[in-house]
Protein backbone atom coordinates (compact mmCIF):
# COMPACT_ATOMS: atom_id res chain seq x y z
CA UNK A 1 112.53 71.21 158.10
CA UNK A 2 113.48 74.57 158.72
CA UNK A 3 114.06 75.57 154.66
CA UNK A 4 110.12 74.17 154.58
CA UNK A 5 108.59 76.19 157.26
CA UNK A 6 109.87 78.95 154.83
CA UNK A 7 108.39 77.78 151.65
CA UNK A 8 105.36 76.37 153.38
CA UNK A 9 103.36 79.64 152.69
CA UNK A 10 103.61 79.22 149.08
CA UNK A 11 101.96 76.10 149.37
CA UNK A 12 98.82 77.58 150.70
CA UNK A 13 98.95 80.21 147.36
CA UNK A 14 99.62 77.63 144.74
CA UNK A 15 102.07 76.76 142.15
CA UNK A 16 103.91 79.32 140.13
CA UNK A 17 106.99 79.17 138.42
CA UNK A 18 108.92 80.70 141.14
CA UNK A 19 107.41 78.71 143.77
CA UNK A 20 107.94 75.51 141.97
CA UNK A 21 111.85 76.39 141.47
CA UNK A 22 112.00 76.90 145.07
CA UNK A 23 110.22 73.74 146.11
CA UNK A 24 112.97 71.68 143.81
CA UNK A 25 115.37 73.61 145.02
CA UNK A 26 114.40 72.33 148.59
CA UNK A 27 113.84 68.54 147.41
CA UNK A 28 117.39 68.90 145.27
CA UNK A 29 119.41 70.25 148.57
CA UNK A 30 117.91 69.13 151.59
CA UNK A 31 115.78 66.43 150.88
CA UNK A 32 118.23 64.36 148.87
CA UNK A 33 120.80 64.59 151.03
CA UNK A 34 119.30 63.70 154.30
CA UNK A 35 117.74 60.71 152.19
CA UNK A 36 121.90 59.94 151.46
CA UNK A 37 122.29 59.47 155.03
CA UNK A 38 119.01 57.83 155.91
CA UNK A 39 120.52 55.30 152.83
CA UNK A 40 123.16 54.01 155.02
CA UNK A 41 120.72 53.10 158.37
CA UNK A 42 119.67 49.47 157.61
CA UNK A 43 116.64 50.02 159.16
CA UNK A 44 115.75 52.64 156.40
CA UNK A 45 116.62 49.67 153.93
CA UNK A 46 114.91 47.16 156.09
CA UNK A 47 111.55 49.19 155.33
CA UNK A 48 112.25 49.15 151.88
CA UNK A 49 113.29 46.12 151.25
CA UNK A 50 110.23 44.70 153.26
CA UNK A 51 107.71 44.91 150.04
CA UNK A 52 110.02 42.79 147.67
CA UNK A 53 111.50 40.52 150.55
CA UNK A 54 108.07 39.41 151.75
CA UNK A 55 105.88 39.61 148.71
CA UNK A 56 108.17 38.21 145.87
CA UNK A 57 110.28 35.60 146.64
CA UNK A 58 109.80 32.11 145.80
CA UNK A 59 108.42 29.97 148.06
CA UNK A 60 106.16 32.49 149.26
CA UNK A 61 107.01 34.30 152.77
CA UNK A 62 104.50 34.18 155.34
CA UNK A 63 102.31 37.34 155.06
CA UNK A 64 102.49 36.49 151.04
CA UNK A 65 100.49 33.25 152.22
CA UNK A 66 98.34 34.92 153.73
CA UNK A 67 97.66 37.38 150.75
CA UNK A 68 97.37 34.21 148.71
CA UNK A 69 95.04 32.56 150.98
CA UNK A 70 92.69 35.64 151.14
CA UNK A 71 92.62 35.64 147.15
CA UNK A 72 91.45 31.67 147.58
CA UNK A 73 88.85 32.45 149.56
CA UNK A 74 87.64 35.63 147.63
CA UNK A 75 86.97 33.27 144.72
CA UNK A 76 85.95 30.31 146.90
CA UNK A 77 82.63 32.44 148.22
CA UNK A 78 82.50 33.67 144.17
CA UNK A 79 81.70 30.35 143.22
CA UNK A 80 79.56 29.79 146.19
CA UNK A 81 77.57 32.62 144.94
CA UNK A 82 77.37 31.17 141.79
CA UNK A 83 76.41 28.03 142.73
CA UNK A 84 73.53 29.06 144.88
CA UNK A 85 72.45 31.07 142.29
CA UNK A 86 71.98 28.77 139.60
CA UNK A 87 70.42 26.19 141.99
CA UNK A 88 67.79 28.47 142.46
CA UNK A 89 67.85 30.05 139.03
CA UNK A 90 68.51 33.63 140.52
CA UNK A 91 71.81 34.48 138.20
CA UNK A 92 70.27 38.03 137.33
CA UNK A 93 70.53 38.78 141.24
CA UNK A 94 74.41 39.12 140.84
CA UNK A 95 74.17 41.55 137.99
CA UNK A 96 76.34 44.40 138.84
CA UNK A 97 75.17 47.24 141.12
CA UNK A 98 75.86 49.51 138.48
CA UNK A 99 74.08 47.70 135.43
CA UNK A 100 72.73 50.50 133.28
CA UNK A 101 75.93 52.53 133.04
CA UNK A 102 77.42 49.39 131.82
CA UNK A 103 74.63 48.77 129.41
CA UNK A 104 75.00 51.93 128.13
CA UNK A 105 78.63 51.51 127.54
CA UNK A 106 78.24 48.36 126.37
CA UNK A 107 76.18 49.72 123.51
CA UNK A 108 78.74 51.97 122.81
CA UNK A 109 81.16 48.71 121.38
CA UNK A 110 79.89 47.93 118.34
CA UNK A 111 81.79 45.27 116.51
CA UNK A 112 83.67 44.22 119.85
CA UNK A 113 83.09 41.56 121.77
CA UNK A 114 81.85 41.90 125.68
CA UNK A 115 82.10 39.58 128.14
CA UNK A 116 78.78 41.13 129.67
CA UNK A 117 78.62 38.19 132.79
CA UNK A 118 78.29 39.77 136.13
CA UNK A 119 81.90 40.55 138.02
CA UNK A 120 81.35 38.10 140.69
CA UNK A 121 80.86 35.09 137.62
CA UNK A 122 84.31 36.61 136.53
CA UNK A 123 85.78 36.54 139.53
CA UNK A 124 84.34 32.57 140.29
CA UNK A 125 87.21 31.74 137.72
CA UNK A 126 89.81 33.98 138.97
CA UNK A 127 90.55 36.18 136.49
CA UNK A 128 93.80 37.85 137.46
CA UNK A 129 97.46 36.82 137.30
CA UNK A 130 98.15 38.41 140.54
CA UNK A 131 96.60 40.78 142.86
CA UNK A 132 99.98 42.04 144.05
CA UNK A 133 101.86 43.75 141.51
CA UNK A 134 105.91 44.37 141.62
CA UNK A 135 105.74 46.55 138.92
CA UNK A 136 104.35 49.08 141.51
CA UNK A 137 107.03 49.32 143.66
CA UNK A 138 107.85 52.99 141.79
CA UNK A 139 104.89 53.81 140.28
CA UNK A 140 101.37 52.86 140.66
CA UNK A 141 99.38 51.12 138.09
CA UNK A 142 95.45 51.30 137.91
CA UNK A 143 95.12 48.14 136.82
CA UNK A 144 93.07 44.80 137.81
CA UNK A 145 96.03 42.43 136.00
CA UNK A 146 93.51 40.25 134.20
CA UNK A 147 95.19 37.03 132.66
CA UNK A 148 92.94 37.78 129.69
CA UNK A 149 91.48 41.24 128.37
CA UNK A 150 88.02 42.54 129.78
CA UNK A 151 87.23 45.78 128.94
CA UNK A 152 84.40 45.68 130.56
CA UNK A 153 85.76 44.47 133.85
CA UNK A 154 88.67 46.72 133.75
CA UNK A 155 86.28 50.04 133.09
CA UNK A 156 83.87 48.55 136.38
CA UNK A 157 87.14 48.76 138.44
CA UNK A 158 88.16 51.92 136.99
CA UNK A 159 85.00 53.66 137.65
CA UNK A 160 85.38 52.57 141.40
CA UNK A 161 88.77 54.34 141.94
CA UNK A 162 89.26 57.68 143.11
CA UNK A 163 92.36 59.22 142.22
CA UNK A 164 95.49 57.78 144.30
CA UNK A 165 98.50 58.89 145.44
CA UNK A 166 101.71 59.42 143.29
CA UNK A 167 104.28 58.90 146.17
CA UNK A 168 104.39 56.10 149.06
CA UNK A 169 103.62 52.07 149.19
CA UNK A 170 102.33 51.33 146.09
CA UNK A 171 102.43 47.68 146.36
CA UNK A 172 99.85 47.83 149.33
CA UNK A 173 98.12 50.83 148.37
CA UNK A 174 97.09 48.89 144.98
CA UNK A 175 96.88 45.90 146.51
CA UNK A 176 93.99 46.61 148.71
CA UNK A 177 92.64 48.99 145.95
CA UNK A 178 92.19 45.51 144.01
CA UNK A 179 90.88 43.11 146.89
CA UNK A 180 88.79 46.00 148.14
CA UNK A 181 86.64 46.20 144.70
CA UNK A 182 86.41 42.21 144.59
CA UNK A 183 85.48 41.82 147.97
CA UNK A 184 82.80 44.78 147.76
CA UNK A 185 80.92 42.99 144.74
CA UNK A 186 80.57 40.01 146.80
CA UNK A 187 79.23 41.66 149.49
CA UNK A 188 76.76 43.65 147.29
CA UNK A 189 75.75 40.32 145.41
CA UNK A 190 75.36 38.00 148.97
CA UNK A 191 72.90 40.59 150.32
CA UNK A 192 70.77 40.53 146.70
CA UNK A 193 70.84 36.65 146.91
CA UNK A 194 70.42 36.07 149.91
CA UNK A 195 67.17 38.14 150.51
CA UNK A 196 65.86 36.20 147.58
CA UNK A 197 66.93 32.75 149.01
CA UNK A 198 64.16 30.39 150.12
CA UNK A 199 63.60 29.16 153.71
CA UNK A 200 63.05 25.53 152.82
CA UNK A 201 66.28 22.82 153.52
CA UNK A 202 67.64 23.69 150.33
CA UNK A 203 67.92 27.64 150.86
CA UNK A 204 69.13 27.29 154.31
CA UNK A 205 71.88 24.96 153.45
CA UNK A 206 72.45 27.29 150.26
CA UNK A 207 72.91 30.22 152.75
CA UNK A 208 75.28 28.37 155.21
CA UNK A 209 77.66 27.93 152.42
CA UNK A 210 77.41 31.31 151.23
CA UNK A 211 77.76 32.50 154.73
CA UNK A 212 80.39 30.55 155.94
CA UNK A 213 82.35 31.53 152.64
CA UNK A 214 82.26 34.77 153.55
CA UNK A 215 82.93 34.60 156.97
CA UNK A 216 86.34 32.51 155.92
CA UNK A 217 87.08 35.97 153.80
CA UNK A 218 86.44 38.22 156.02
CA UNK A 219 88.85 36.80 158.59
CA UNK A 220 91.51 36.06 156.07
CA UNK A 221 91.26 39.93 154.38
CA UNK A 222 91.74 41.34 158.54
CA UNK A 223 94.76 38.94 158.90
CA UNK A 224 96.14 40.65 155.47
CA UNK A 225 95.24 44.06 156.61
CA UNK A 226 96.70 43.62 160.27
CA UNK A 227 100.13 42.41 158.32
CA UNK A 228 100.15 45.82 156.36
CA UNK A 229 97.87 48.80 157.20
CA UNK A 230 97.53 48.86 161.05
CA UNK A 231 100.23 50.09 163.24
CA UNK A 232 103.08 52.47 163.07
CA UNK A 233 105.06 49.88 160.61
CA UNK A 234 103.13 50.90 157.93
CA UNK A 235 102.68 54.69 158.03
CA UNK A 236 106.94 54.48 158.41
CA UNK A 237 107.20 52.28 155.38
CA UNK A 238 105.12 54.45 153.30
CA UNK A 239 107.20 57.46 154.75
CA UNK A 240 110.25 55.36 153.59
CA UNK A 241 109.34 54.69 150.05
CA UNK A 242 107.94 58.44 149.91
CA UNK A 243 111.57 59.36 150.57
CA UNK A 244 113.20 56.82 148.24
CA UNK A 245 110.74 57.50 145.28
CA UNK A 246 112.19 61.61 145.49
CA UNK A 247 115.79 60.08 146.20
CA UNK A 248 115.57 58.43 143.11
CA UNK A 249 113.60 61.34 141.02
CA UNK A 250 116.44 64.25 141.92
CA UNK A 251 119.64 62.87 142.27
CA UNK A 252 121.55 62.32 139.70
CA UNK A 253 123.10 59.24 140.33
CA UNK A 254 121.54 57.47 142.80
CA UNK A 255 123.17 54.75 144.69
CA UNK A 256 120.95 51.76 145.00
CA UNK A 257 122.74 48.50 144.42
CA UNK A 258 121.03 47.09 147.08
CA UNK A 259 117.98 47.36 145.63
CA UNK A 260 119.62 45.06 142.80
CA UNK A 261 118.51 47.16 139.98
CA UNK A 262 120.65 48.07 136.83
CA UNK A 263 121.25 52.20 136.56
CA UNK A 264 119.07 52.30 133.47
CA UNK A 265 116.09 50.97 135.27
CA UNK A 266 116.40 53.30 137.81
CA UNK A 267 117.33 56.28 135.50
CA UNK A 268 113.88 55.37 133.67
CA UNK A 269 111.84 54.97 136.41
CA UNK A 270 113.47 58.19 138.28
CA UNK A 271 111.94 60.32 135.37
CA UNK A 272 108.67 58.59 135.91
CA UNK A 273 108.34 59.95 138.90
CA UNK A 274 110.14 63.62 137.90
CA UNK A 275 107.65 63.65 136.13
CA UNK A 276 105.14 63.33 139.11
CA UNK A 277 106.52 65.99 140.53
CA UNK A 278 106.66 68.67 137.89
CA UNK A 279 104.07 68.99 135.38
CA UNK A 280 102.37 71.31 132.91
CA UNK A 281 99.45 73.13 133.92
CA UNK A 282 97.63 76.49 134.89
CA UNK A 283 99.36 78.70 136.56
CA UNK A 284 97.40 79.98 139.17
CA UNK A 285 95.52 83.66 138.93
CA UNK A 286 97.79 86.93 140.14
CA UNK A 287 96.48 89.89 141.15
CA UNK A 288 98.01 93.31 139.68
CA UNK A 289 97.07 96.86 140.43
CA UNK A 290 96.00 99.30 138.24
CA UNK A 291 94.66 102.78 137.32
CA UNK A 292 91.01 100.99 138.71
CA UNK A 293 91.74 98.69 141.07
CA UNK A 294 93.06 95.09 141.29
CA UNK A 295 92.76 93.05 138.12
CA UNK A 296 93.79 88.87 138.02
CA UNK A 297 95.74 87.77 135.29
CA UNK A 298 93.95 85.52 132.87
CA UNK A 299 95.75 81.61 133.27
CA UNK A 300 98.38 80.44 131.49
CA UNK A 301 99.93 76.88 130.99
CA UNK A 302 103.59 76.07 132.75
CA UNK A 303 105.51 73.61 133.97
CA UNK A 304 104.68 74.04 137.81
CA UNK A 305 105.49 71.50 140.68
CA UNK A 306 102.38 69.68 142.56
CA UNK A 307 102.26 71.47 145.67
CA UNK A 308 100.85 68.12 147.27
CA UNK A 309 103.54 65.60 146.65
CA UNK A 310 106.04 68.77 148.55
CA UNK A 311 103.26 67.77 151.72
CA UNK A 312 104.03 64.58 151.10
CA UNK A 313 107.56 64.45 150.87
CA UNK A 314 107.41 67.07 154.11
CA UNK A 315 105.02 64.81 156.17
CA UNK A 316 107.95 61.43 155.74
CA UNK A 317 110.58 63.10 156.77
CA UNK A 318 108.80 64.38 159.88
CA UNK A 319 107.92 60.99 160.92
CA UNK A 320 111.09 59.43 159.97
CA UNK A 321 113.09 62.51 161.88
CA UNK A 322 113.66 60.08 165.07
CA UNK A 323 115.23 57.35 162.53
CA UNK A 324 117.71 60.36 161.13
CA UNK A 325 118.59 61.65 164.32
CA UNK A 326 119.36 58.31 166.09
CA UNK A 327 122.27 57.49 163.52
CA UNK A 328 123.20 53.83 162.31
CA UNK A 329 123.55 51.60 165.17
CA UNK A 330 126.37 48.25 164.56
CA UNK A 331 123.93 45.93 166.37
CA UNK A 332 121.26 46.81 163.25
CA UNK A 333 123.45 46.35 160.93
CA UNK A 334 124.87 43.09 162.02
CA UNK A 335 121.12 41.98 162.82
CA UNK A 336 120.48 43.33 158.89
CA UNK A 337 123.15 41.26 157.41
CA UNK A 338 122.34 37.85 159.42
CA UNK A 339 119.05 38.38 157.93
CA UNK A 340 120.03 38.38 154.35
CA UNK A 341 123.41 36.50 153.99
CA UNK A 342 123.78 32.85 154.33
CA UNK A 343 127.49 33.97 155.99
CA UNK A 344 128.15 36.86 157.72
CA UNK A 345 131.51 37.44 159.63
CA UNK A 346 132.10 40.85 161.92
CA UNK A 347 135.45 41.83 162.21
CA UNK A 348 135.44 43.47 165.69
CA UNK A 349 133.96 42.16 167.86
CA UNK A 350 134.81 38.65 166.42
CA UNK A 351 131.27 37.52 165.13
CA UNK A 352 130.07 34.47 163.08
CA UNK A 353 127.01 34.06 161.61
CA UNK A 354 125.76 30.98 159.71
CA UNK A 355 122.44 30.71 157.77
CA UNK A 356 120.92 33.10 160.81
CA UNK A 357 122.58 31.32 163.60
CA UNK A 358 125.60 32.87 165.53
CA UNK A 359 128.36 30.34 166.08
CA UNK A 360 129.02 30.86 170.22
CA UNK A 361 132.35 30.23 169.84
CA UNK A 362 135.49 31.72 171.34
CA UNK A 363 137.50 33.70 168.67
CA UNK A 364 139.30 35.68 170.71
CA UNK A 365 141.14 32.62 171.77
CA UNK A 366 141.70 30.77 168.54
CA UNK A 367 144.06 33.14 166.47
CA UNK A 368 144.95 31.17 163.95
CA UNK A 369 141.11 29.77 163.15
CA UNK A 370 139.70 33.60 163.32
CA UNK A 371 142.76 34.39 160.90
CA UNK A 372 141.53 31.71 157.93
CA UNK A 373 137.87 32.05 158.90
CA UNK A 374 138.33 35.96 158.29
CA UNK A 375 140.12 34.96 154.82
CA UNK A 376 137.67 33.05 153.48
CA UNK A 377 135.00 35.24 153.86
CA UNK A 378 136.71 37.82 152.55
CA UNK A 379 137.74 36.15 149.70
CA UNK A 380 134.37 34.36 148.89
CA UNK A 381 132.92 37.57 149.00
CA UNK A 382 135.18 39.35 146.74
CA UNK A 383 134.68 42.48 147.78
CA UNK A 384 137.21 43.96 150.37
CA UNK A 385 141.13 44.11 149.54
CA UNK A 386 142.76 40.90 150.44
CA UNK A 387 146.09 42.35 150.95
CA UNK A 388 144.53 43.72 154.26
CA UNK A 389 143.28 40.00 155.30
CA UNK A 390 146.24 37.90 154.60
CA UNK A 391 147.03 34.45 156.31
CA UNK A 392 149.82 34.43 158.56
CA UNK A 393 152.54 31.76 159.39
CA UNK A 394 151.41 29.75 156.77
CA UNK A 395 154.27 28.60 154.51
CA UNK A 396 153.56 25.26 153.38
CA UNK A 397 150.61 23.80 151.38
CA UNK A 398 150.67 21.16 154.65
CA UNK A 399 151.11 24.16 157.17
CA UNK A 400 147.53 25.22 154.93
CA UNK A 401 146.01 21.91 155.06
CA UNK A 402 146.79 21.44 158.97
CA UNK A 403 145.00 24.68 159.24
CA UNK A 404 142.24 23.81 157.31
CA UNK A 405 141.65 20.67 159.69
CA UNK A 406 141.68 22.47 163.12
CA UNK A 407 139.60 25.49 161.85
CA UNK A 408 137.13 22.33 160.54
CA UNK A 409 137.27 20.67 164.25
CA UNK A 410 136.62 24.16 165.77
CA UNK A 411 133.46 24.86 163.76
CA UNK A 412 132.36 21.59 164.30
CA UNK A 413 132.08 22.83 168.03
CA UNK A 414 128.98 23.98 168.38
CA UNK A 415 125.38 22.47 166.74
CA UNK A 416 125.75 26.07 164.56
CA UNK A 417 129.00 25.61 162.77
CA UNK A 418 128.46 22.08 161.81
CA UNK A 419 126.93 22.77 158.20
CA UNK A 420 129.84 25.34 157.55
CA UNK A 421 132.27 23.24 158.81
CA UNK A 422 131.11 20.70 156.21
CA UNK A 423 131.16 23.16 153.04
CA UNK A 424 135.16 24.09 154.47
CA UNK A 425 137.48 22.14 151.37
CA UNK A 426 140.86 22.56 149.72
CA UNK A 427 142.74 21.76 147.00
CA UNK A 428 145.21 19.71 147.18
CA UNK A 429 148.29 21.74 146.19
CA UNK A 430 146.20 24.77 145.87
CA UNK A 431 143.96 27.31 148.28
CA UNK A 432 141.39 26.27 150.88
CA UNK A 433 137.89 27.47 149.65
CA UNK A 434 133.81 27.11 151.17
CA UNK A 435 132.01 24.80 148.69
CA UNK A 436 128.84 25.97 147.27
CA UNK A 437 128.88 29.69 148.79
CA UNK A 438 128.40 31.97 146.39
CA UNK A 439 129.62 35.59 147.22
CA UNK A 440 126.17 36.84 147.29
CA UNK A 441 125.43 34.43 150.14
CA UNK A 442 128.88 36.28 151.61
CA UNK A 443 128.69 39.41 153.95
CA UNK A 444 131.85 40.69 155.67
CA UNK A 445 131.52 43.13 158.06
CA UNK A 446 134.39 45.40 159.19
CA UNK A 447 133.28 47.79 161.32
CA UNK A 448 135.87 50.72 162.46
CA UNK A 449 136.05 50.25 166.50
CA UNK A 450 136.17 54.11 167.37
CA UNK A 451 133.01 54.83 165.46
CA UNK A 452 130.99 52.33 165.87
CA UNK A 453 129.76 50.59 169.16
CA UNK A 454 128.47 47.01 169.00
CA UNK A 455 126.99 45.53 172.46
CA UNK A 456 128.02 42.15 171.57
CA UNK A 457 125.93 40.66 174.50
CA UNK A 458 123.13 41.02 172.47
CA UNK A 459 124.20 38.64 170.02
CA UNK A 460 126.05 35.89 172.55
CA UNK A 461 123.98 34.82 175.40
CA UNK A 462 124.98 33.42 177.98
CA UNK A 463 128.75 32.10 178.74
CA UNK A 464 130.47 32.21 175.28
CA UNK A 465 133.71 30.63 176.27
CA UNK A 466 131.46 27.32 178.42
CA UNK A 467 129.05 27.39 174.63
CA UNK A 468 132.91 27.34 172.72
CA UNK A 469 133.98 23.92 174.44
CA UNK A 470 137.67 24.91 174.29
CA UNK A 471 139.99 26.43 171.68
CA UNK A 472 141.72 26.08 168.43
CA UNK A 473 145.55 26.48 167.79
């Protein structure tokens, strides 16, 4: 932070030519590299990887329920409102709050067709394909994501926006920018309604419905907002992706395979948001002396860098300066890996993880198991050198097959192993293999004793060797 105390100044003057090749200068050799390092702490990828993790895989994770069950209800009180409306003949109460500038550009499409029904009859029949876009992981679109074309619609959401943010959590940001403008023309069209409402049987029960619709909203939209926007999490995730997004945009070949994206994708979208960064504009006014005084330059277009994305990018790597200084921890990495690999086997300490669960057994006394345990996993996964995990003392395709057995028997020692146990096979004449694990579902962990330090009591409670029930040959 030290280079940006320096250039902050500028930042208060504007954007200049010189400024702006200072500022990328900055993001170029200091930013990018501390993001390099921040790149190997899992919990810097844990952030990341939150949005795509939790939001779009199939089924849907938790907190993606919950955004699904909040769109339900948003339409669920649309149609209430509907409903009530044309019980009691009061449709033109749910015209938009905005009606005459919508008129007006109505008029304006001649020869097109307009869907001119109020938003909240649009949104009784759920008009989008998704209110939480993966496209905006990198860059943000403006965008309701209408399953068919509304002009209309999409300029009433539009006019609602201010401008937002080029760097950060897009996902969310857009997200909420989307339920926020539904669930504000519901609220504007229940108090119209319901002021009009009746106080017979028939308007009361009317209003219940309406009421209780909205109550069921309002309690699903805080559950969604407590998963995403309150707390620390989410100011650090934004910080995070603020990072990543200028990682991507200045380096010149960034190294995010875990991210699982081709190096064209990320080449394209690391212009995009170059592009955020560095634009053509005004140069701001200089003042020169002359023969009378102090006279300002008239403005002139350039290519100048947006002072307030450099805030940006300064204000994430203040809050993420405890992460950087704390260094990469074993314990988060193992705990990073058991979280996203069906297998996962640590080299030292001995460690065995199966679909989340750590097998409490004791390696350190069953040589020969550890030694084909380590082998397969290394060789499902397909990633280290096997020449530096071979088997030993075994000469014989029987000598193999005798090992294949006990290593089965040991597994089979605790509730844990039991499924892996079962997907241990070999061929006979040939090499002993795990059925149906795929070397994505394969994580081997070899972690280099004098540099890292793994408190291995965190991960085996209690007595291992009482939980391991004896010991393989």
């Amino acid at each position: 932070m030290l280079r940006f105390q320096q250039l902050a100044p500028g930042l208060a003057l504007g954007a200049d030519e010189e400024r702006s090749e200072q500022w990328e200068k900055w993001l170029r050799d200091d930013v990018v590299p501390v993001v390099e390092d921040l790149l190997d702490n899992p919990i810097f990828r844990g952030r990341i990887r939150e949005i795509p993790e939790q939001l779009f895989t199939s089924p849907p994770q938790v907190r993606r329920a919950r955004i699904n069950a909040l769109a339900d209800a948003l339409v669920a009180e649309a149609q209430a409102l509907v409903a009530a409306a044309k019980e009691f003949d009061l449709l033109e109460t749910l015209a938009d709050q905005d009606r005459a500038q919508d008129q007006a550009w109505i008029a304006k499409q001649a020869g097109h067709s307009v869907d001119s029904r109020s938003v909240i009859e649009k949104l009784a029949e759920r008009p989008w394909f998704n209110v939480v876009n993966p496209d905006d992981f990198w860059t943000p679109t403006f965008d309701l994501h209408l399953t068919h074309s509304d002009p209309l619609l999409t300029q009433q959401y539009c006019r609602t926006q201010p401008p937002g943010k080029l760097l950060g959590d897009h996902v969310i940001e857009r997200m909420f920018a989307r339920l926020d403008f539904w669930k504000k023309q519901l609220e504007h069209g229940r108090q119209q309604l319901q002021s009009r409402l009746g106080g017979d049987k028939a308007g009361v029960a009317a209003h219940e419905r309406v009421f209780t619709c909205a109550i069921d909203v309002e309690q699903k939209y805080q559950a969604v907002r407590s998963d995403w926007r309150e707390g620390n999490d989410a100011r650090l995730r934004n910080a995070c992706l603020v990072l990543l997004q200028t990682y991507l945009a200045y380096h010149e070949v960034p190294q995010l395979a875990w991210l699982d994206l081709d190096l064209r994708t990320l080449t394209v979208h690391g212009q995009i948001v170059r592009s955020f960064f560095r634009r053509r504009g005004p140069v701001n006014l200089t003042e020169k002396k002359n023969g009378n005084g102090l006279h300002k330059d008239a403005p002139r277009p350039a290519s100048v860098v947006d002072g307030q994305l450099i805030r940006q990018v300064a204000a994430a790597l203040e809050d993420l300066a405890p992460l950087y200084h704390q260094g990469v921890h074993a314990d988060d990495l193992i705990a990073e890996a058991k979280d996203r690999f069906n297998l996962v086997v640590v080299v030292d300490p001995r460690m065995v993880f199966w679909q989340g669960e750590l097998l409490k057994l004791s390696w350190s006394d069953a040589e020969k198991a550890w030694n084909l345990m380590l082998h397969l996993a290394v060789k499902t996964e397909g990633k280290l050198p096997m020449h530096d995990f071979k088997l030993t003392k075994v000469s014989t395709d029987r000598a193999l097959s005798i090992r294949k057995a006990h290593l089965k028997k040991f597994l089979s020692g605790c509730t844990a192993g039991e499924g892996l146990a079962a997907r241990l096979e070999k061929v006979r004449g040939g090499p002993c293999y795990l059925d149906e694990v795929e070397p994505q579902d394969v994580k081997v962990l070899d972690l280099d004793a004098d540099e890292w330090t793994v408190d291995a009591s965190e991960f085996l409670p209690g007595n291992l060797q009482a939980a391991a029930g004896g010991s393989a040959p």
